[in-house]
Protein backbone atom coordinates (compact mmCIF):
# COMPACT_ATOMS: atom_id res chain seq x y z
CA UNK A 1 0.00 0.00 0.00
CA UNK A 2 3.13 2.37 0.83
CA UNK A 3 4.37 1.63 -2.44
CA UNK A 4 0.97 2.73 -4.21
CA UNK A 5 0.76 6.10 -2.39
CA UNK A 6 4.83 7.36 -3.32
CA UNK A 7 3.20 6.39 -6.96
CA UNK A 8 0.22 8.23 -6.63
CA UNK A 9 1.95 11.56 -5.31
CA UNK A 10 4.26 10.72 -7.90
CA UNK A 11 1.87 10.92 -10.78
CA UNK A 12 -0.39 13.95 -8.83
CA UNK A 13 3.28 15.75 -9.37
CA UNK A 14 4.22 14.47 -12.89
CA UNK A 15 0.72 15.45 -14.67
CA UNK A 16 0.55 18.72 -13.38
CA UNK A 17 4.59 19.94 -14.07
CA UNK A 18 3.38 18.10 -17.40
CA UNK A 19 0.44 20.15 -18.05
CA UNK A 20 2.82 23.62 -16.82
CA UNK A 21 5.29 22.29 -19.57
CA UNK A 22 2.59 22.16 -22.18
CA UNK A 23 0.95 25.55 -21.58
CA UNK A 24 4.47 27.49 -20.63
CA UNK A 25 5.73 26.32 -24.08
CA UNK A 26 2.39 26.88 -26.21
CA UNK A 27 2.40 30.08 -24.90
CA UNK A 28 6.31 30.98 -25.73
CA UNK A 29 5.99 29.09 -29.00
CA UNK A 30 2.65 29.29 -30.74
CA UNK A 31 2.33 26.75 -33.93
CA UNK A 32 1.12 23.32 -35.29
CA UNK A 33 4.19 21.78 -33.91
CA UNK A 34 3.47 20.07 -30.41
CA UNK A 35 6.26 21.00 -28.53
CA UNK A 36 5.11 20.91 -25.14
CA UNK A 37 4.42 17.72 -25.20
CA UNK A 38 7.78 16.94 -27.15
CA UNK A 39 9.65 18.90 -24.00
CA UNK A 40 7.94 16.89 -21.69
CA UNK A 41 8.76 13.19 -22.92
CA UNK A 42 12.53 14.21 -24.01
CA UNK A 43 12.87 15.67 -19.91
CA UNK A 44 10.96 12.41 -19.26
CA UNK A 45 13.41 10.20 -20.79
CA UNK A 46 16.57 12.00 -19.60
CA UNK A 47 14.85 12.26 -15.86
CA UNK A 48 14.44 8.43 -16.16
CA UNK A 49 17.31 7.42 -17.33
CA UNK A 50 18.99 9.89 -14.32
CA UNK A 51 16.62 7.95 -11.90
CA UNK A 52 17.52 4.21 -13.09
CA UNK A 53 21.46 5.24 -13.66
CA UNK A 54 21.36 6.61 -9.72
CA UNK A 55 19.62 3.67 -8.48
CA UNK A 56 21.48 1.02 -10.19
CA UNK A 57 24.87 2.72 -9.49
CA UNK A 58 24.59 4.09 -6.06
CA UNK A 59 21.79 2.43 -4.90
CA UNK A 60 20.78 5.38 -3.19
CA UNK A 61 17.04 5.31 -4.24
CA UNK A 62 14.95 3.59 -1.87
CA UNK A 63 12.57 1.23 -4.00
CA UNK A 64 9.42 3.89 -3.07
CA UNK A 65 11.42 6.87 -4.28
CA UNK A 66 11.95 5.10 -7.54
CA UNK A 67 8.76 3.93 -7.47
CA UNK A 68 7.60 7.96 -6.99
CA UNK A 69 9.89 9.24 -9.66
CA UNK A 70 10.10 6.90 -12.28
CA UNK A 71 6.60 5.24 -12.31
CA UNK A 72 4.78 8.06 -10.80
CA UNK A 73 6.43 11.08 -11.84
CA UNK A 74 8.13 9.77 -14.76
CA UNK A 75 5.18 8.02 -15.87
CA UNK A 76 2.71 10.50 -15.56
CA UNK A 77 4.94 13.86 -16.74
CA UNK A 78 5.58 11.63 -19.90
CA UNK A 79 2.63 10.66 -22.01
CA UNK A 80 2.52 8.24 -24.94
CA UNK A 81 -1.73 8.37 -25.81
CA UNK A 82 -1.30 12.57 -26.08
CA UNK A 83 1.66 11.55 -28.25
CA UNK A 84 -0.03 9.52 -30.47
CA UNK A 85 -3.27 11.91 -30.63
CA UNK A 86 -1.08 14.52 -31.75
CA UNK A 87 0.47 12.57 -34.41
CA UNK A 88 -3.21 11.64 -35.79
CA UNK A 89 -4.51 15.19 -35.30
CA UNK A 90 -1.09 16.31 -38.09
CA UNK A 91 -1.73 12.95 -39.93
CA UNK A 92 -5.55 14.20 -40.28
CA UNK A 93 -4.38 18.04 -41.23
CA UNK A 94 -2.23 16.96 -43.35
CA UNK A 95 0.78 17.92 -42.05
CA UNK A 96 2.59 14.69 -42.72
CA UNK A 97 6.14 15.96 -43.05
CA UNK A 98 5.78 17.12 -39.27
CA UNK A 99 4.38 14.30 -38.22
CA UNK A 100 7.66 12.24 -39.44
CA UNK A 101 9.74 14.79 -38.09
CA UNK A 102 7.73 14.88 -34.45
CA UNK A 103 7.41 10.99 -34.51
CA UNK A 104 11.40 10.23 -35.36
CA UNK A 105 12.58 13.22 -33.01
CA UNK A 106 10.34 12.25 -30.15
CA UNK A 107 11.79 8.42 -30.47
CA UNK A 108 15.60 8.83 -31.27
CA UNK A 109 16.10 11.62 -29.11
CA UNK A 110 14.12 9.89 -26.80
CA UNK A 111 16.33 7.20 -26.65
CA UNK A 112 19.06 9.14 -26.48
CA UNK A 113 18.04 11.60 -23.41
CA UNK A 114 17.44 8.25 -21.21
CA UNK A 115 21.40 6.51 -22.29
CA UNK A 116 22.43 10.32 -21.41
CA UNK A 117 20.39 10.51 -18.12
CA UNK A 118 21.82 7.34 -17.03
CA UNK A 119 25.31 8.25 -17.96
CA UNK A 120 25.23 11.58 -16.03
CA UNK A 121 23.89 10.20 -13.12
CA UNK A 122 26.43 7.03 -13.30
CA UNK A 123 29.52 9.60 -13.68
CA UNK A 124 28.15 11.96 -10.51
CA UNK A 125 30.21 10.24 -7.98
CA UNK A 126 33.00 8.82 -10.44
């Protein structure tokens, strides 16, 4: 049950810095090209891959804090059915170039933001 709260709090915390993400950059950076929700799954990935890369290394997560920030936080800041509505919603307008561009960005520098978090947070105490 302990575990299941330090998840929910987690995801309480993730959704809204998501949704503050989302509107900060709309509002900066008007257009058809989703980039709050971009922002928020690249920081995802490269807060994840921090998280794991600490945990693994150091061991100096307890299993509820990684539970909080990579399930719940992690999990909820990041968010793969707005990506995917997104991608219909340019598919649907037409806008298929950014759609390729949004999809392959989103994945390989996805990727790469979590092998980056993990080597950051595995070279912290090196």
């Amino acid at each position: 049950m302990k575990t299941i709260l330090f998840i929910g709090v987690g995801g309480f915390l993730g959704s809204i810095s998501r949704y503050a993400v989302h509107k900060l950059l709309t509002g900066i950076f008007p257009g058809i090209f989703p980039l709050g929700t971009l922002a928020a799954n690249l920081l995802g990935c490269l807060l994840i891959g921090i998280i794991y890369g600490m945990a693994t290394s150091y061991n100096i997560l307890s299993h509820e804090m990684r539970m909080l920030l990579a399930v719940g936080f992690c999990g909820s800041f990041t968010t793969f059915s707005t990506f995917a509505n997104e991608n219909l919603a340019l598919l649907q307008s037409n806008q298929i170039f950014v759609m390729i561009i949004y999809t392959a960005v989103s994945i390989i520098i996805g990727i790469l933001m979590v092998f980056l978090g993990i080597k950051f947070s595995t070279s912290l105490f090196s």
